[in-house]
N, C-alpha and C. Protein backbone atom coordinates (compact mmCIF):
# COMPACT_ATOMS: atom_id res chain seq x y z
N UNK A 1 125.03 90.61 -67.19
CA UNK A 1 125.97 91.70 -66.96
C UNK A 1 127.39 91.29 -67.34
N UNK A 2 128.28 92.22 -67.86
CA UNK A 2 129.30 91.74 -68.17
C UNK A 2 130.52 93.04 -67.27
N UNK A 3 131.86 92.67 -67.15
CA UNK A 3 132.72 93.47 -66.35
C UNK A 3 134.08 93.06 -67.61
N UNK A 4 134.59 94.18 -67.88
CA UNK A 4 135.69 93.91 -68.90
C UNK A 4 135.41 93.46 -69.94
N UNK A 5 133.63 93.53 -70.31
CA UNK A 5 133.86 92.04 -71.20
C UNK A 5 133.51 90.74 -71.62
N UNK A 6 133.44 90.30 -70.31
CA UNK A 6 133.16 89.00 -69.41
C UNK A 6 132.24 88.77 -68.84
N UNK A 7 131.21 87.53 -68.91
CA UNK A 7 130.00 87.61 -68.61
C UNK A 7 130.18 87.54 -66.91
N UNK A 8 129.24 87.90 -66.41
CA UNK A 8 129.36 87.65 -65.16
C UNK A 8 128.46 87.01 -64.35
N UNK A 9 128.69 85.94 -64.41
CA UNK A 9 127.05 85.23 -63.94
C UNK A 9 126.93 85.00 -62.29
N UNK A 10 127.10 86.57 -61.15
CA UNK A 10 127.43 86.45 -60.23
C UNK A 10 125.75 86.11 -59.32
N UNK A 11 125.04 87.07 -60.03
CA UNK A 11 123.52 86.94 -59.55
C UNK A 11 122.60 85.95 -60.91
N UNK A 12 121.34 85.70 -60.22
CA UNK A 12 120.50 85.23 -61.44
C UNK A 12 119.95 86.42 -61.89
N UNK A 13 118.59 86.87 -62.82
CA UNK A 13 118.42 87.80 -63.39
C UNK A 13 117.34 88.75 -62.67
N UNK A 14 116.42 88.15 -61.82
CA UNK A 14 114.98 88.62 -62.07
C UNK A 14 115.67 90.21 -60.62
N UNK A 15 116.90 90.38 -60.14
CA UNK A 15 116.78 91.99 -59.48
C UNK A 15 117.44 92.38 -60.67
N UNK A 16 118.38 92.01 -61.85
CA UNK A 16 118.52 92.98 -62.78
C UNK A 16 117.27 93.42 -63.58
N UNK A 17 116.15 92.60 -63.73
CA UNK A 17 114.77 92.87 -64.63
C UNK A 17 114.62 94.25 -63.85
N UNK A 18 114.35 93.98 -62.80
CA UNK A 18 114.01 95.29 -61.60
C UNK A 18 114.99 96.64 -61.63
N UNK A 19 116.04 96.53 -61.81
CA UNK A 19 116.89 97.62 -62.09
C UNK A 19 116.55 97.79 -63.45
N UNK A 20 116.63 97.45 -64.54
CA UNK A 20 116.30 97.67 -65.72
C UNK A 20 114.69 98.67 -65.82
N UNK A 21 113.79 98.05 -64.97
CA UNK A 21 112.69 98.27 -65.09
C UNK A 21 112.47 100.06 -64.36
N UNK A 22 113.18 99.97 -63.53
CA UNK A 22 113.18 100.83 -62.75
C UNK A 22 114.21 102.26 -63.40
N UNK A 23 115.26 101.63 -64.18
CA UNK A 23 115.74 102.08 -65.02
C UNK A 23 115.08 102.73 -66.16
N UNK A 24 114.53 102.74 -66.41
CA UNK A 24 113.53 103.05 -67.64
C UNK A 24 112.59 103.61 -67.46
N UNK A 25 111.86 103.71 -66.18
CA UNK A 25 110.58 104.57 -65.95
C UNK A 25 111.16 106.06 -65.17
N UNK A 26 112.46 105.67 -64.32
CA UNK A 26 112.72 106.78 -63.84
C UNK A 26 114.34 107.52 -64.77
N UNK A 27 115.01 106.55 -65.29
CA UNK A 27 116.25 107.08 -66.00
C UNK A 27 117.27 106.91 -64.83
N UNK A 28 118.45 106.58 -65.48
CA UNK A 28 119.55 105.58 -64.54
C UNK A 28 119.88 107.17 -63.44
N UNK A 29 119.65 106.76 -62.03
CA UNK A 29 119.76 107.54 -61.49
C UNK A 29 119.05 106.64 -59.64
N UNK A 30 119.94 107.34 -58.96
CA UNK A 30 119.51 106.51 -57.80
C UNK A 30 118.27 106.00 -57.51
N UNK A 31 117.45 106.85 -57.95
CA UNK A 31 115.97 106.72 -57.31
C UNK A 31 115.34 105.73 -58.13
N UNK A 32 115.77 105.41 -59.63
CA UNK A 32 115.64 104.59 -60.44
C UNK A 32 116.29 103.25 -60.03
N UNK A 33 117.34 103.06 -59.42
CA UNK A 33 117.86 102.04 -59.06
C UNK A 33 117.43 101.44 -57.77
N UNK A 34 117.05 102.21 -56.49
CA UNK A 34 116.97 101.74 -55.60
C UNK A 34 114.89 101.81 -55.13
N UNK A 35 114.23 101.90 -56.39
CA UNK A 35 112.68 102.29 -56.03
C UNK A 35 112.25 100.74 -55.97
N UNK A 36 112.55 99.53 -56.69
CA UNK A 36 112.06 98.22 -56.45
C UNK A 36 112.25 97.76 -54.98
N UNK A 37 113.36 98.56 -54.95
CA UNK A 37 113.95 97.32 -52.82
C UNK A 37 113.17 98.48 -52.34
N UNK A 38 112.26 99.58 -52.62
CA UNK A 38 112.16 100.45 -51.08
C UNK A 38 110.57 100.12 -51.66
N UNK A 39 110.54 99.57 -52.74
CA UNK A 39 108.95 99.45 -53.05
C UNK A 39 108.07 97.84 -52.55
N UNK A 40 109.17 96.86 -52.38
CA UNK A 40 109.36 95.59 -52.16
C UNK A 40 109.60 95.59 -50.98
N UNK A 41 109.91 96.81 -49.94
CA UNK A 41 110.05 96.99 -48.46
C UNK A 41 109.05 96.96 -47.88
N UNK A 42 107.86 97.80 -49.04
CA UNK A 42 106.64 97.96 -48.17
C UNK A 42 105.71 97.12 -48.89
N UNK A 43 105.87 96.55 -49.47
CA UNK A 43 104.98 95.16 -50.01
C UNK A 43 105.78 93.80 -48.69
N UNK A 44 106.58 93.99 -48.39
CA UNK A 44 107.14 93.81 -47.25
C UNK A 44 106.25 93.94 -46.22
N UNK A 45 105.94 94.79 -45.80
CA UNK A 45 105.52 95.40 -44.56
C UNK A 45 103.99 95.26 -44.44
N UNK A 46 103.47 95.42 -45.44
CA UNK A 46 102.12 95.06 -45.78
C UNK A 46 101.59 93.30 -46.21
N UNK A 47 102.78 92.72 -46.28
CA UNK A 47 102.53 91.23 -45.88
C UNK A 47 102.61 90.39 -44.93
N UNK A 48 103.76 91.09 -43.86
CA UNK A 48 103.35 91.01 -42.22
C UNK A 48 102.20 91.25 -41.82
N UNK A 49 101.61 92.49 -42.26
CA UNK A 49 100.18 92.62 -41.86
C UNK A 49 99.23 91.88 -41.81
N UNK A 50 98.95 91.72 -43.19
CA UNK A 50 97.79 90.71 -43.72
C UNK A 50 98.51 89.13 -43.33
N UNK A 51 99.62 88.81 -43.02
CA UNK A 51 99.16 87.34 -42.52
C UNK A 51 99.46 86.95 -40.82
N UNK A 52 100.02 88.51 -40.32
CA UNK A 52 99.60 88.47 -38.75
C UNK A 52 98.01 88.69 -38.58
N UNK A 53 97.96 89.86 -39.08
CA UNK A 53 96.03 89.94 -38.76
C UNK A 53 95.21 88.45 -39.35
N UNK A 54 95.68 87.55 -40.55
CA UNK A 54 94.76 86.28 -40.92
C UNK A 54 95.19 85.54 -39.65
N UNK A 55 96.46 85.57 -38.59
CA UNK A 55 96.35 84.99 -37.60
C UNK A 55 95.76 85.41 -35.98
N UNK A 56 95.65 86.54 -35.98
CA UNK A 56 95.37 87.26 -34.70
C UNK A 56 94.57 87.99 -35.01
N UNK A 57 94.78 89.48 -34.99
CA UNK A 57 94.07 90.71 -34.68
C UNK A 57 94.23 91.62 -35.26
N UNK A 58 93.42 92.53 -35.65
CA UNK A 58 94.22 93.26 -36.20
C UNK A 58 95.20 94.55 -35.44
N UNK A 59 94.82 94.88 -34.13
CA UNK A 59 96.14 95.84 -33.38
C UNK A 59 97.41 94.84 -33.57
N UNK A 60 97.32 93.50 -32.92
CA UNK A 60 98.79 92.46 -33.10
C UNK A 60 99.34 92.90 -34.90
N UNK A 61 98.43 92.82 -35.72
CA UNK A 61 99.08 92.79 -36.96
C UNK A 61 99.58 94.32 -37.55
N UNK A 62 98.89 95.39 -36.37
CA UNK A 62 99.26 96.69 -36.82
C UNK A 62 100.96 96.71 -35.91
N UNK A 63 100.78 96.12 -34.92
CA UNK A 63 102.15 96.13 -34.16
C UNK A 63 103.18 95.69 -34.56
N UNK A 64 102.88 94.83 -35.73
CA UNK A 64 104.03 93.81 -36.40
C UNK A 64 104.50 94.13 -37.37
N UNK A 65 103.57 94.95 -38.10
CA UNK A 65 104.26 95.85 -39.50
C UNK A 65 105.00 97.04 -38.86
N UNK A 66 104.42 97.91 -38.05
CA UNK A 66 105.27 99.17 -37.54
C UNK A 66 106.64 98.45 -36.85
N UNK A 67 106.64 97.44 -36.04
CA UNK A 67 107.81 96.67 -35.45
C UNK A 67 108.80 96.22 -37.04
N UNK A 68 108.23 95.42 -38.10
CA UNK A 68 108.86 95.40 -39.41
C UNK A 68 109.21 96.62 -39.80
N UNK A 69 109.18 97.79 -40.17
CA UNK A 69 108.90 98.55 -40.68
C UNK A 69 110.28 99.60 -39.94
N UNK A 70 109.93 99.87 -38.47
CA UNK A 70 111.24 100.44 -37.89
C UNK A 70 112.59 99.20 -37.84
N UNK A 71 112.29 98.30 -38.07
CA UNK A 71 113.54 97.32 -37.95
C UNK A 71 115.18 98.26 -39.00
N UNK A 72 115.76 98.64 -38.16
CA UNK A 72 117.27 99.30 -38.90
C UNK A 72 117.58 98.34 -40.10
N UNK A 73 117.72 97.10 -39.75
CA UNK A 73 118.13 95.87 -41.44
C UNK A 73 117.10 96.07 -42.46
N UNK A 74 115.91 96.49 -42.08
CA UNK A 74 114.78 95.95 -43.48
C UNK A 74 114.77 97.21 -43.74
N UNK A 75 115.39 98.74 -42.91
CA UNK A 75 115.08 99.85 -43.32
C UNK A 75 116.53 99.70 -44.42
N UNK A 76 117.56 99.46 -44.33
CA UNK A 76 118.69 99.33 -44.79
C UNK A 76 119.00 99.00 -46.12
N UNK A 77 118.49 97.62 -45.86
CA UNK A 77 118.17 96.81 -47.20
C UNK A 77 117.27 96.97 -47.89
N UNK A 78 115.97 98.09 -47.76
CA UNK A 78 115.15 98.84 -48.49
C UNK A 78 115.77 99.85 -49.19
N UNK A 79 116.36 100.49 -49.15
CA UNK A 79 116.81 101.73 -49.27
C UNK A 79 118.21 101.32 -50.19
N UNK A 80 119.02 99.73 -50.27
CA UNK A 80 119.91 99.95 -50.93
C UNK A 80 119.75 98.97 -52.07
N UNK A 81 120.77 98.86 -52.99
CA UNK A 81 120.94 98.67 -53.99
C UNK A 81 121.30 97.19 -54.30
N UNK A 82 120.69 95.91 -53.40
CA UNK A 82 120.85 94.60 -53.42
C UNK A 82 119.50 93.80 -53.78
N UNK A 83 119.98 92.82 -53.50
CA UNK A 83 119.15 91.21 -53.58
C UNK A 83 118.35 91.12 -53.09
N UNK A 84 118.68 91.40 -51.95
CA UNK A 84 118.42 91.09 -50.09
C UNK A 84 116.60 91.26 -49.86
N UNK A 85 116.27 92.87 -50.32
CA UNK A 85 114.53 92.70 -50.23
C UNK A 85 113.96 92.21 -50.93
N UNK A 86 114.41 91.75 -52.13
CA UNK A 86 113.38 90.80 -53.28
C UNK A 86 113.13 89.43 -52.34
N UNK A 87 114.38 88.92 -52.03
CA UNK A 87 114.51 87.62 -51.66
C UNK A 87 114.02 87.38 -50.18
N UNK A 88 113.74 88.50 -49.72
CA UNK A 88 113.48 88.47 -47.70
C UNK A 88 111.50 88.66 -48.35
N UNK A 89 111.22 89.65 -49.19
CA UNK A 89 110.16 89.32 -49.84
C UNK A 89 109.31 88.11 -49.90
N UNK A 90 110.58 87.17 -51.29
CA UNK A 90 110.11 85.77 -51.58
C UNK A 90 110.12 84.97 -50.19
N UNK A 91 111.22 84.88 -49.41
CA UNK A 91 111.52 84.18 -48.28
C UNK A 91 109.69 84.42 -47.31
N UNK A 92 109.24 84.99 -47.12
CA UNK A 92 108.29 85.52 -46.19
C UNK A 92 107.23 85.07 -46.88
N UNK A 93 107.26 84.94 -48.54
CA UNK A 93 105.77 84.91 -49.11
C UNK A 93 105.82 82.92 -48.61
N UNK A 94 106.84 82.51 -49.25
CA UNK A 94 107.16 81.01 -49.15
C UNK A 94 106.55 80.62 -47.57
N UNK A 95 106.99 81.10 -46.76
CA UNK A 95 107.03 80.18 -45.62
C UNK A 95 105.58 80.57 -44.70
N UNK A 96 105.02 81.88 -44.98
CA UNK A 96 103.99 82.28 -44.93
C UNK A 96 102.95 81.67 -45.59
N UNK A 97 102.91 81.58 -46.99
CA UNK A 97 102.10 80.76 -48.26
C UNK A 97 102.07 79.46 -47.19
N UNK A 98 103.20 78.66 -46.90
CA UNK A 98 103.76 77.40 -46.68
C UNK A 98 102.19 76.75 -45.03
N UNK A 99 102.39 78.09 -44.28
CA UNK A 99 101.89 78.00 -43.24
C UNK A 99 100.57 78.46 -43.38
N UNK A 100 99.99 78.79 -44.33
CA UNK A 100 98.66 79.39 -44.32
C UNK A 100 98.04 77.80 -45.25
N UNK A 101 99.00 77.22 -46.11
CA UNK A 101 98.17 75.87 -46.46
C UNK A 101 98.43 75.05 -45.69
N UNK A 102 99.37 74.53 -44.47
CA UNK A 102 99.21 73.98 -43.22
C UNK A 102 97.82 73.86 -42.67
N UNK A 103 97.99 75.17 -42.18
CA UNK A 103 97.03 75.23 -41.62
C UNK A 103 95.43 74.68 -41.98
N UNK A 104 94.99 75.31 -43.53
CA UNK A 104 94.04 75.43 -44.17
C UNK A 104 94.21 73.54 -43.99
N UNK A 105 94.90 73.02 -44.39
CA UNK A 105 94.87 71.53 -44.69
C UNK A 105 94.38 71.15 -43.19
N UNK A 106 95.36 71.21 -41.99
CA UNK A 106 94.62 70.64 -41.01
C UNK A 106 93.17 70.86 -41.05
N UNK A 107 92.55 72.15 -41.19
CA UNK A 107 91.12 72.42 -41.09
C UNK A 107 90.35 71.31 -42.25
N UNK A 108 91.00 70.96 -42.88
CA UNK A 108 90.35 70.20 -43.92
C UNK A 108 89.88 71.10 -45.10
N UNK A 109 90.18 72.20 -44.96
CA UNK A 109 89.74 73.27 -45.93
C UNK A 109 90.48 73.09 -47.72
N UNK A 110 89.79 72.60 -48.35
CA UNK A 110 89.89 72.22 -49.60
C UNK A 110 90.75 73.62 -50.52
N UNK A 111 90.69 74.86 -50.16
CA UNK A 111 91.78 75.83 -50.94
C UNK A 111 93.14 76.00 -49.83
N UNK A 112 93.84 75.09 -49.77
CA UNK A 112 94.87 74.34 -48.84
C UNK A 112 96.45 74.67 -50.08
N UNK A 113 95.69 74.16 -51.41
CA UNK A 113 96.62 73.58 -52.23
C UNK A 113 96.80 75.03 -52.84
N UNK A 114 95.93 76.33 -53.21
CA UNK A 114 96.25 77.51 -53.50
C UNK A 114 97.68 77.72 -53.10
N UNK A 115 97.41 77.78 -51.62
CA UNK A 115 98.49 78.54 -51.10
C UNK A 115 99.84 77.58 -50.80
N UNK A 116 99.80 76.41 -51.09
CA UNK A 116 101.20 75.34 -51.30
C UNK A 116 101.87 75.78 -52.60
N UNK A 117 100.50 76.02 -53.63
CA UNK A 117 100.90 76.60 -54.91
C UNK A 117 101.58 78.38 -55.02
N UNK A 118 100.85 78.69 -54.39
CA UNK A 118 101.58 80.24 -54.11
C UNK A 118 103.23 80.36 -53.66
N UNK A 119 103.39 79.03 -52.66
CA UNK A 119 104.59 79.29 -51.82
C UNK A 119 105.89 78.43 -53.58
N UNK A 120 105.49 77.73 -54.27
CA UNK A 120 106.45 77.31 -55.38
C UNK A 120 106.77 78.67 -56.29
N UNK A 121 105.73 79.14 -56.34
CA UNK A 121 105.81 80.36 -56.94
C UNK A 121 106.83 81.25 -56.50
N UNK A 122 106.33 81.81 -55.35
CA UNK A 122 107.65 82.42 -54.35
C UNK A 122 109.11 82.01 -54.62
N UNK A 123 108.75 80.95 -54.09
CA UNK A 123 110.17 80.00 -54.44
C UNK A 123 110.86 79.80 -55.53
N UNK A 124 110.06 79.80 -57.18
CA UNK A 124 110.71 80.29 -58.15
C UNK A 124 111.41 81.52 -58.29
N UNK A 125 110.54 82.46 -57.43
CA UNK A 125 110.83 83.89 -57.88
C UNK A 125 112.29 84.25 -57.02
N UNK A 126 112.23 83.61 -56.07
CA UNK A 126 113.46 83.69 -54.86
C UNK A 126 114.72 82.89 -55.60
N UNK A 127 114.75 82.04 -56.24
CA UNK A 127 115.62 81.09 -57.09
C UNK A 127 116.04 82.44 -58.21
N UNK A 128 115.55 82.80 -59.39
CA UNK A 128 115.42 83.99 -60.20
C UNK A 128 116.41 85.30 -59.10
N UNK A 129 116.27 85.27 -58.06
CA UNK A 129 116.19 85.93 -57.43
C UNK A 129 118.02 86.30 -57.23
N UNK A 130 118.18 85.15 -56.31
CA UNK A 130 119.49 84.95 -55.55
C UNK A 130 120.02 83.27 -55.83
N UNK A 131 119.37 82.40 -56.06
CA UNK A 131 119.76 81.24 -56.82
C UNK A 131 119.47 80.27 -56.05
N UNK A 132 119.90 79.11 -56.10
CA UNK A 132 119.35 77.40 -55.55
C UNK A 132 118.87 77.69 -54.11
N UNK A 133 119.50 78.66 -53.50
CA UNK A 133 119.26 79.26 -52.00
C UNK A 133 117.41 79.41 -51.79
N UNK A 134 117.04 80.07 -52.86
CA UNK A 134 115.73 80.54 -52.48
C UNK A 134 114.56 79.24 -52.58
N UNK A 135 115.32 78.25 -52.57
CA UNK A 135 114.52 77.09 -53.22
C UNK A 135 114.79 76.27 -51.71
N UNK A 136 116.04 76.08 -50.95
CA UNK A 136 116.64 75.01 -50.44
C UNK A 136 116.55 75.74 -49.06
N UNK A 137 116.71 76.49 -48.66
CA UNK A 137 116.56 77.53 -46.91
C UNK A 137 115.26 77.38 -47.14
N UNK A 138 114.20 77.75 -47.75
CA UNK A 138 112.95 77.54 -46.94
C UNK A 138 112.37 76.30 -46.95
N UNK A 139 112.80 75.84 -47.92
CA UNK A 139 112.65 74.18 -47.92
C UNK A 139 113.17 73.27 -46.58
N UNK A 140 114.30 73.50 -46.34
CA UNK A 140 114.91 73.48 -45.15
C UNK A 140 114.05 73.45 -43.76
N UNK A 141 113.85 74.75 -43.88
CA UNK A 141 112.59 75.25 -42.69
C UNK A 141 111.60 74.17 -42.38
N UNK A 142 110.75 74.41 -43.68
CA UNK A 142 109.48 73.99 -43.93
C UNK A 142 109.87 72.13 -43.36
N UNK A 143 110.65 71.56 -43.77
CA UNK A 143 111.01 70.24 -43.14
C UNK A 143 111.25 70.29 -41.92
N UNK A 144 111.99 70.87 -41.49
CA UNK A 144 112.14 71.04 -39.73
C UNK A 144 110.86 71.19 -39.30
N UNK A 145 110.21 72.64 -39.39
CA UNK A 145 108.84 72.37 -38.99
C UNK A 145 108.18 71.28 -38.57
N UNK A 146 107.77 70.64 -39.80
CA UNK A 146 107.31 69.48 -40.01
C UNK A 146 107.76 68.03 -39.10
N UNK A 147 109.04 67.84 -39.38
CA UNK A 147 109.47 67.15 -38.34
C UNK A 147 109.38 67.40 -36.65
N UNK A 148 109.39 68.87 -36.65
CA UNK A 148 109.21 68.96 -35.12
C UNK A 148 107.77 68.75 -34.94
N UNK A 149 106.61 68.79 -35.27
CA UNK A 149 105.34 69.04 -35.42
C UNK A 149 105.00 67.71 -35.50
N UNK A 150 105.86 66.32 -35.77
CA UNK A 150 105.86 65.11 -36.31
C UNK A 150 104.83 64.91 -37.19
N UNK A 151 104.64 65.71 -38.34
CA UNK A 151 104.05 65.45 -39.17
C UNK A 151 104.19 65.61 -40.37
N UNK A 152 105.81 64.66 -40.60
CA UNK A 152 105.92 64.26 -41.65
C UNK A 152 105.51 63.50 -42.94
N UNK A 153 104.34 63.65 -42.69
CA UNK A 153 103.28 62.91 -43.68
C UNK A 153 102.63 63.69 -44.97
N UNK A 154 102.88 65.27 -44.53
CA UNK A 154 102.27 66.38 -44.77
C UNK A 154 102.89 66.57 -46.40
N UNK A 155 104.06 65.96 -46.17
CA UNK A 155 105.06 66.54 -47.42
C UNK A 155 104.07 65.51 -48.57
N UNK A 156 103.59 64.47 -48.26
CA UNK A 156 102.65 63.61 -49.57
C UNK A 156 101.57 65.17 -49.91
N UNK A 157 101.78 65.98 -49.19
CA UNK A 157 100.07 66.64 -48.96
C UNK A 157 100.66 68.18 -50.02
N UNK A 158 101.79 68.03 -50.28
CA UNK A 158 102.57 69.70 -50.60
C UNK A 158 101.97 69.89 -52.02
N UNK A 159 101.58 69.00 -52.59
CA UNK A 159 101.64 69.32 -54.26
C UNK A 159 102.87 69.48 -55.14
N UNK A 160 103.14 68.53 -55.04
CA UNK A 160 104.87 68.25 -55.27
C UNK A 160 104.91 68.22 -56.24
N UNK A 161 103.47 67.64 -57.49
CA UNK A 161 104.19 67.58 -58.94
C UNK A 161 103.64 68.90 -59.67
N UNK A 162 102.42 69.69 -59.20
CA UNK A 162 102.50 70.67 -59.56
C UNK A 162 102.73 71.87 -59.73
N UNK A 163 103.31 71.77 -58.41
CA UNK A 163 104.06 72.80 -57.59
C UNK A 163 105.45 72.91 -58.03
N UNK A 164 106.01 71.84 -58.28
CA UNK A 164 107.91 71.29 -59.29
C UNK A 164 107.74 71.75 -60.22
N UNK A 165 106.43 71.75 -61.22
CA UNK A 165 106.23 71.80 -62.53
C UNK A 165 105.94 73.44 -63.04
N UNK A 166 105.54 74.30 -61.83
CA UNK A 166 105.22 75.21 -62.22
C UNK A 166 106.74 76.22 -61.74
N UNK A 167 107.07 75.65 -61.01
CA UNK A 167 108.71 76.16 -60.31
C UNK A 167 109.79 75.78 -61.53
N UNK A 168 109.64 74.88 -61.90
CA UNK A 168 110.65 74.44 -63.16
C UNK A 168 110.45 75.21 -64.28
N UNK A 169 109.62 75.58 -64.40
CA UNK A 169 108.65 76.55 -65.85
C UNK A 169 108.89 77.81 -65.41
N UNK A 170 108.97 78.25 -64.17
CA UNK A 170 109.03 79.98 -64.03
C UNK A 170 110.66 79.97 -63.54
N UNK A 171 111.37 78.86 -62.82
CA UNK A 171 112.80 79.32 -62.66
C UNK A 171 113.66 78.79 -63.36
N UNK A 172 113.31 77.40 -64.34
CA UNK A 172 113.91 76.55 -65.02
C UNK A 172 114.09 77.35 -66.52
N UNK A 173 113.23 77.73 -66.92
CA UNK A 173 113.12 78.59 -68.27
C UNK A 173 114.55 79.67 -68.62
N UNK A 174 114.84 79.94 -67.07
CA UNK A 174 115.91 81.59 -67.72
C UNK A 174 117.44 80.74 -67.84
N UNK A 175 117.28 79.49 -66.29
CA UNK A 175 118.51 78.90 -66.11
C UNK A 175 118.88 77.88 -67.69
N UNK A 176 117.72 77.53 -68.01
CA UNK A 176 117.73 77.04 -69.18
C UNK A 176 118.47 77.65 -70.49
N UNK A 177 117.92 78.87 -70.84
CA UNK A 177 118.21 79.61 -72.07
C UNK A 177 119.33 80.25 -71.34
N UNK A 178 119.97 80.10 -70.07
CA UNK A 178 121.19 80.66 -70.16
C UNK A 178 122.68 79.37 -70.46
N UNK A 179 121.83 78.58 -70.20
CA UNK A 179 123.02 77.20 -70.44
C UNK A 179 122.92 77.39 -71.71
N UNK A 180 121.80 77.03 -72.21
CA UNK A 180 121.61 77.02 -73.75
C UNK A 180 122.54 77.58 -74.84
N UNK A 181 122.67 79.14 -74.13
CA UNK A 181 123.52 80.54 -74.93
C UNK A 181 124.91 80.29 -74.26
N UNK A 182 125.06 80.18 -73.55
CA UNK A 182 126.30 80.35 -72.63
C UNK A 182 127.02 79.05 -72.08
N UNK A 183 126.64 77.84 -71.85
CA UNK A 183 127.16 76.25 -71.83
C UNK A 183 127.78 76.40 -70.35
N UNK A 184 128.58 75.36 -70.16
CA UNK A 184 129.35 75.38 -69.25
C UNK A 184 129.81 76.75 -68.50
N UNK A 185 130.22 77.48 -69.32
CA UNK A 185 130.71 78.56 -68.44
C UNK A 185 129.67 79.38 -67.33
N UNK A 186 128.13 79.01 -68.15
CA UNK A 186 127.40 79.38 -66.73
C UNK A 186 127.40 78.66 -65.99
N UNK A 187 127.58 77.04 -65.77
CA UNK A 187 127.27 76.47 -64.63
C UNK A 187 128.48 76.80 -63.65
């Protein structure tokens, strides 16, 4: 995006892909601009579901999406014209992904590493998203956890080089070809 002119490298790209995208199927016009965050609200809402019900029940997991769902902030930030639901999105798939291969690993359950792999993914897409943030807050988390849980051992267990490798390739690629074109002035 540029203002005067001037590049503006205030966001990374992947909610302009989404405005663009959204741009084009509906024609620049509110409903075109704001259909990814109210569509990403309820891909939202429907991922509370499915990983409260993979933990409980399914009434607990019907209670937790309608409780998501009336929340005034996620109705807010659905409905407007930001970052905020892509990245509360990625944020939820990450630490969710993060805790569903926890878990699977304590069980000894061998598709453990799927969902370690799912949560880098996330985490690229959250980086793309809003920037080093979507990489380093749930990372953050995910260590605390761990440390409180004292089982800091777990992090040998994350899939660190393929999980880096596939995060470097899906968020490294745009940051790349934008240094590339643009040098210093993007960093």
């Amino acid at each position: 995006p540029q203002i005067f002119g001037h590049y503006w490298y205030d966001k990374p790209i992947f909610y302009y892909w989404e405005l663009i995208i959204g741009f084009k199927i509906f024609g620049i016009s509110n409903f075109g601009a704001r259909f990814f965050s109210a569509l990403i609200g309820l891909c939202n809402i429907f991922l509370v579901f499915r990983f409260v019900k993979a933990q409980t029940n399914h009434i607990i997991a019907i209670a937790s999406a309608i409780i998501v769902s009336i929340s005034v902030e996620h109705w807010i930030i659905a409905k407007s014209i930001i970052t905020d639901m892509t990245l509360d999105l990625c944020f939820n798939a990450i630490l969710m992904s993060f805790y569903m291969g926890y878990s699977q690993h304590k069980k000894q359950s061998p598709n453990y590493k799927y969902y370690y792999i799912l949560a880098y993914i996330a985490s690229a897409i959250a980086v793309l998203t809003k920037g080093p943030i979507g990489f380093l807050l749930p990372g953050c988390i995910i260590l605390v956890y761990l440390v409180i849980r004292r089982d800091i051992r777990e992090l040998l267990s994350l899939q660190l080089i393929p999980g880096m490798a596939l995060f470097l390739l899906v968020a490294g690629s745009w940051y790349y070809y934008m240094y590339a074109i643009h040098g210093d002035n993007f960093v």
